[in-house]
Protein backbone atom coordinates (compact mmCIF):
# COMPACT_ATOMS: atom_id res chain seq x y z
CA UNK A 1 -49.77 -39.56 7.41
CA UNK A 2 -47.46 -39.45 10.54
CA UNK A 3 -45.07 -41.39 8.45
CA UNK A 4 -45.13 -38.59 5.85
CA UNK A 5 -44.95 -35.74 8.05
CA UNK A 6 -41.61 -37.08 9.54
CA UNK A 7 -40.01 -38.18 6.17
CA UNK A 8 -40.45 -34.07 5.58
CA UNK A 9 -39.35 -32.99 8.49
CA UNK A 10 -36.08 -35.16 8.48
CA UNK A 11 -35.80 -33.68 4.29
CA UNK A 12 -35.91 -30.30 5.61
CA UNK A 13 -33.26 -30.91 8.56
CA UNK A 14 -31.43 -32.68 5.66
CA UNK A 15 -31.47 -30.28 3.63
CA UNK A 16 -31.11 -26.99 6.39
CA UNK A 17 -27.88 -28.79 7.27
CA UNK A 18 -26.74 -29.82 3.74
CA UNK A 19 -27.40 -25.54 3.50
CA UNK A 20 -25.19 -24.59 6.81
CA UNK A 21 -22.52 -26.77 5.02
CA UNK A 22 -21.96 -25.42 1.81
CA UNK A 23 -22.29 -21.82 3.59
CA UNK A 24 -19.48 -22.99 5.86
CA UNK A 25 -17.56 -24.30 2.86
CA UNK A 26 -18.13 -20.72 1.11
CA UNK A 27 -16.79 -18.64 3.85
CA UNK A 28 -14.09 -20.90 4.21
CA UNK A 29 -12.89 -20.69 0.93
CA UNK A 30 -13.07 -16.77 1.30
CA UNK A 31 -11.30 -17.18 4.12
CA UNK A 32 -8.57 -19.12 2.24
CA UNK A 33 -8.11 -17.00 -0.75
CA UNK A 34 -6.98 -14.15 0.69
CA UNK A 35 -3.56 -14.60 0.43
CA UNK A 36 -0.90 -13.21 3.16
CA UNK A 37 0.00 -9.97 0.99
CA UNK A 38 -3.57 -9.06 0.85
CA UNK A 39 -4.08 -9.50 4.61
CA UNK A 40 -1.18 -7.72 5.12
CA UNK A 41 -2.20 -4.68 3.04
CA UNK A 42 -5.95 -5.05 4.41
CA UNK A 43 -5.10 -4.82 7.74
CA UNK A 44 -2.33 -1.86 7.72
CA UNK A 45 -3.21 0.38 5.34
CA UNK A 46 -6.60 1.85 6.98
CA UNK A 47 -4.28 2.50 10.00
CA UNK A 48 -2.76 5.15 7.55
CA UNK A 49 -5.89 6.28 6.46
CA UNK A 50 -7.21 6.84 9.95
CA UNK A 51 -4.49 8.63 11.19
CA UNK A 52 -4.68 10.83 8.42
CA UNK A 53 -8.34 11.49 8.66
CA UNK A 54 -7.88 12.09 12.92
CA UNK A 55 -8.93 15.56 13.24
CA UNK A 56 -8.35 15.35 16.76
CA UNK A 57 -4.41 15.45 15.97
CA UNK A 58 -2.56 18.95 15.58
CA UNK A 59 -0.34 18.68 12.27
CA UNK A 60 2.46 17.83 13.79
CA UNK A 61 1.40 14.68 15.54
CA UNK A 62 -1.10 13.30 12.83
CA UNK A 63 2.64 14.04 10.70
CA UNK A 64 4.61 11.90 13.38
CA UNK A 65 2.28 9.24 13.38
CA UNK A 66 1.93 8.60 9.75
CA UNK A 67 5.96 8.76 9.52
CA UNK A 68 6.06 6.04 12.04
CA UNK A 69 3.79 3.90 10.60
CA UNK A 70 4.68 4.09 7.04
CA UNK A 71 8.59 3.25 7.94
CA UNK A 72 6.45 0.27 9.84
CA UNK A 73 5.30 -1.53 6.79
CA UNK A 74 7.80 -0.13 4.02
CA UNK A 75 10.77 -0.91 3.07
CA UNK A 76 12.86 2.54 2.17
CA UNK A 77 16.39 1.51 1.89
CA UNK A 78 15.17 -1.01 -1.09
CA UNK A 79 12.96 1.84 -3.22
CA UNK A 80 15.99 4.07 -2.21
CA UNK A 81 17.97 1.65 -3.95
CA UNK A 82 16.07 1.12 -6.57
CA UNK A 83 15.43 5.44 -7.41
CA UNK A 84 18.91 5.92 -8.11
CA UNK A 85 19.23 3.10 -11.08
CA UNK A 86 22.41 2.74 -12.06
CA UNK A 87 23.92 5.60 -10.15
CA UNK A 88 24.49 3.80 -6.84
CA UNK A 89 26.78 1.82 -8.08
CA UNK A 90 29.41 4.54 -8.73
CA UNK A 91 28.61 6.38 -5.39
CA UNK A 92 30.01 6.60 -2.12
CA UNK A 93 29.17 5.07 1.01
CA UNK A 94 28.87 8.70 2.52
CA UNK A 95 26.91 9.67 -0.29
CA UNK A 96 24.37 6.68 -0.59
CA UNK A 97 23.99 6.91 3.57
CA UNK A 98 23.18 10.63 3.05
CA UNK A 99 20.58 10.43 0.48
CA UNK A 100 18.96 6.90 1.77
CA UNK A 101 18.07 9.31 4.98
CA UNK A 102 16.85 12.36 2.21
CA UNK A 103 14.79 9.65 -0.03
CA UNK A 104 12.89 8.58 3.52
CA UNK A 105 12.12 12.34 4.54
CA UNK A 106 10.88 12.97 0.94
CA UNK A 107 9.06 9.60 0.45
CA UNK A 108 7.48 9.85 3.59
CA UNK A 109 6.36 13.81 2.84
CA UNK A 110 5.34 12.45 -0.16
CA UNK A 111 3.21 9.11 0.80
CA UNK A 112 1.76 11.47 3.31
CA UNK A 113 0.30 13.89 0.40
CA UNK A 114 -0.77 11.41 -1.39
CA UNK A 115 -2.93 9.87 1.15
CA UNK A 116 -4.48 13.07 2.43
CA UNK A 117 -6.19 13.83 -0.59
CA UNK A 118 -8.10 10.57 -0.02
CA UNK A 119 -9.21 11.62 3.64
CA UNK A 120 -12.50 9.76 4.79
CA UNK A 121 -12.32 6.93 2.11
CA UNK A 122 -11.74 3.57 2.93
CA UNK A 123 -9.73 0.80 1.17
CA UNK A 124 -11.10 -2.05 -0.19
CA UNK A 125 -8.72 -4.94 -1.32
CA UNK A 126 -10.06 -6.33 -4.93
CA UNK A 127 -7.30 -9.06 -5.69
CA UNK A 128 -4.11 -9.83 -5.95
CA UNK A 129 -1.12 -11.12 -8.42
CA UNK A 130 1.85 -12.73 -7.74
CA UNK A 131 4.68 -11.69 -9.99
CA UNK A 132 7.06 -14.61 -8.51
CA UNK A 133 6.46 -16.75 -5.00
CA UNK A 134 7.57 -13.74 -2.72
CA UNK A 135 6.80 -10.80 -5.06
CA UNK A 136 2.59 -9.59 -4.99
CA UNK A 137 0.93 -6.85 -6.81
CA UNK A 138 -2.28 -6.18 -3.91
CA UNK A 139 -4.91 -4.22 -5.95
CA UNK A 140 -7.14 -2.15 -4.23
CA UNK A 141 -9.92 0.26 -4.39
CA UNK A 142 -10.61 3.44 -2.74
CA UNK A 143 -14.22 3.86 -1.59
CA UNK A 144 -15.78 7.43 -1.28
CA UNK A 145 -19.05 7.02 1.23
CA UNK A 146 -20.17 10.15 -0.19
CA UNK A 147 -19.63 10.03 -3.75
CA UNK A 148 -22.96 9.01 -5.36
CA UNK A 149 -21.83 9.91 -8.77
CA UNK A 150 -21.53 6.47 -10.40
CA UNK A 151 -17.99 6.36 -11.00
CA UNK A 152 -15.86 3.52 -10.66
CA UNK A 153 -13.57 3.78 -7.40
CA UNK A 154 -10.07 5.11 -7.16
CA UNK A 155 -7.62 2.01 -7.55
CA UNK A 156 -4.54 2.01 -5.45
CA UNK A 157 -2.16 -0.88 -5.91
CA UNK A 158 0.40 -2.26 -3.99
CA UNK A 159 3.59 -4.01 -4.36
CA UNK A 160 4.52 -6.08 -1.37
CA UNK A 161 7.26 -8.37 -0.99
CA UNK A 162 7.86 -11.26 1.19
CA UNK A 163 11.53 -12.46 1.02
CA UNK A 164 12.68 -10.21 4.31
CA UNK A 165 10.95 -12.53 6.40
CA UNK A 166 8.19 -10.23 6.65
CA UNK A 167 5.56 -8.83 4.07
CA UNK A 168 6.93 -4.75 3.09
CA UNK A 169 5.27 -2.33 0.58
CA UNK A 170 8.10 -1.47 -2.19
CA UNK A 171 6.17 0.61 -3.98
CA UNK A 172 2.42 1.72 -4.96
CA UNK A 173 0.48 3.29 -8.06
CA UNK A 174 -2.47 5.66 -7.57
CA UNK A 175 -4.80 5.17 -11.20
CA UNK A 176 -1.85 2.95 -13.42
CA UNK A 177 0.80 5.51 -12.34
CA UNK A 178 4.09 3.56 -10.18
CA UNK A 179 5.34 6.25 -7.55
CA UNK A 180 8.86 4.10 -7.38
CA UNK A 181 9.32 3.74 -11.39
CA UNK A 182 8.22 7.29 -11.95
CA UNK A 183 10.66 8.54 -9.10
CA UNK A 184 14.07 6.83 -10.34
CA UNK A 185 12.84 8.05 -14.05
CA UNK A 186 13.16 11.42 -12.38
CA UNK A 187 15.86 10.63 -10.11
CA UNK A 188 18.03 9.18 -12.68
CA UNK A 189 17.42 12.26 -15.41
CA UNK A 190 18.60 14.89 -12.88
CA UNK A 191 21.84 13.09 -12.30
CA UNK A 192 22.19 12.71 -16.30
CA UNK A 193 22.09 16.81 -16.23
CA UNK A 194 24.29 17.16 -12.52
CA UNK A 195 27.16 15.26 -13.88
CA UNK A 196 26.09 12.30 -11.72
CA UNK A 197 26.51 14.73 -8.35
CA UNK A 198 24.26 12.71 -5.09
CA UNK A 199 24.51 15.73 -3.01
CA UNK A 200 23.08 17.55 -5.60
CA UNK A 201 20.02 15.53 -5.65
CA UNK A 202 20.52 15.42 -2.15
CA UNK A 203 19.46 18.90 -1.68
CA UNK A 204 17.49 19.01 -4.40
CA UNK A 205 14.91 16.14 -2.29
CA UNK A 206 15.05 17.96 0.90
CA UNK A 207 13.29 21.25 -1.22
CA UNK A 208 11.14 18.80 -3.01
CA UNK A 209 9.79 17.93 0.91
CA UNK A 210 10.00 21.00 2.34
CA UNK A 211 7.23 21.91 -0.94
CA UNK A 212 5.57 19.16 0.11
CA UNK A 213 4.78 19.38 3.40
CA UNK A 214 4.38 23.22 2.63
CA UNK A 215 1.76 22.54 -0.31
């Protein structure tokens, strides 16, 4: 009987530790697949959110802060780049220096408004994809504490890339729609009517900001 007794005890230590094992092996593996751009968008992003959802902060500030941390993780010069297609390559130094500083007082007017209309939500990171070894699509979900409505969350993804030695956002889509893509489509059609004229879109983003900010 005694004999018995400790042949189950010893099963059930076997067996409790055999448990704590494979539970260790789980969360490790969790651990594991999140991959660097995921961390990296995991860990910044609520900062944005949080700031923007401070209450505490007059406009002004919560605007300041946000600026400074979105120029933190993104890399402006390269979406700059990208907006103006094949238009930067017949344009000036002056020219390209003037709008890379409009393009970063729009984008970040704009990033700003699009984040505010998410205020108290939190972000969830779902997956992600790697489109080459330094180049990640980070999909993510917006979660509404407060919306009991059954509908599926908001999904915000991000493209972050690697090869600058550190991971920066180039670009995001809110619901399928890429701000960066959508923005040199837009770009690029008002220099096809402005006879190819930078300070003209120059100008043109400073009033786009100005509504922004404004709106």
């Amino acid at each position: 009987m005694g004999s018995k007794m400790t042949m189950k005890v010893i099963l059930r230590q076997a067996l409790l530790v055999l448990g704590l094992v494979f539970a260790s092996a789980a969360i490790a593996a969790r651990a594991q697949a999140a991959t660097p751009a995921e961390a990296f968008v995991q860990d910044n992003i609520h900062v944005g959110l949080d700031i923007l959802n401070n209450k505490a902060l007059s406009t002004d500030t919560r605007r300041t802060q946000f600026a400074s941390f979105l120029l933190s993780l993104t890399d402006m010069k390269r979406i700059a780049d990208f907006t103006l297609g094949q238009y930067r390559r017949g344009a000036s130094p002056a020219d390209l220096a003037a709008f890379d500083a409009a393009f970063q007082n729009y984008a970040v007017a704009v990033y700003q408004s699009y984040f505010a209309k998410y205020a108290g939500q939190t972000l969830k990171v779902t997956n992600s994809q790697a489109r080459t070894a330094d180049d990640f699509i980070v999909a993510t979900q917006l979660i509404d504490p407060n919306d009991h409505s059954g509908q599926a969350p908001l999904e915000v993804d991000f493209r972050v890339r690697t090869d600058a030695g550190k991971p920066v956002v180039t670009d995001f889509s809110v619901a399928g729609i890429w701000l960066a893509l959508e923005e040199r489509d837009q770009f690029t059609s008002f220099l096809g009517q402005n006879s190819a004229n930078i300070k003209a879109l120059i100008g043109h983003l400073n009033d786009l900001a100005k509504q922004y900010r404004n709106g």
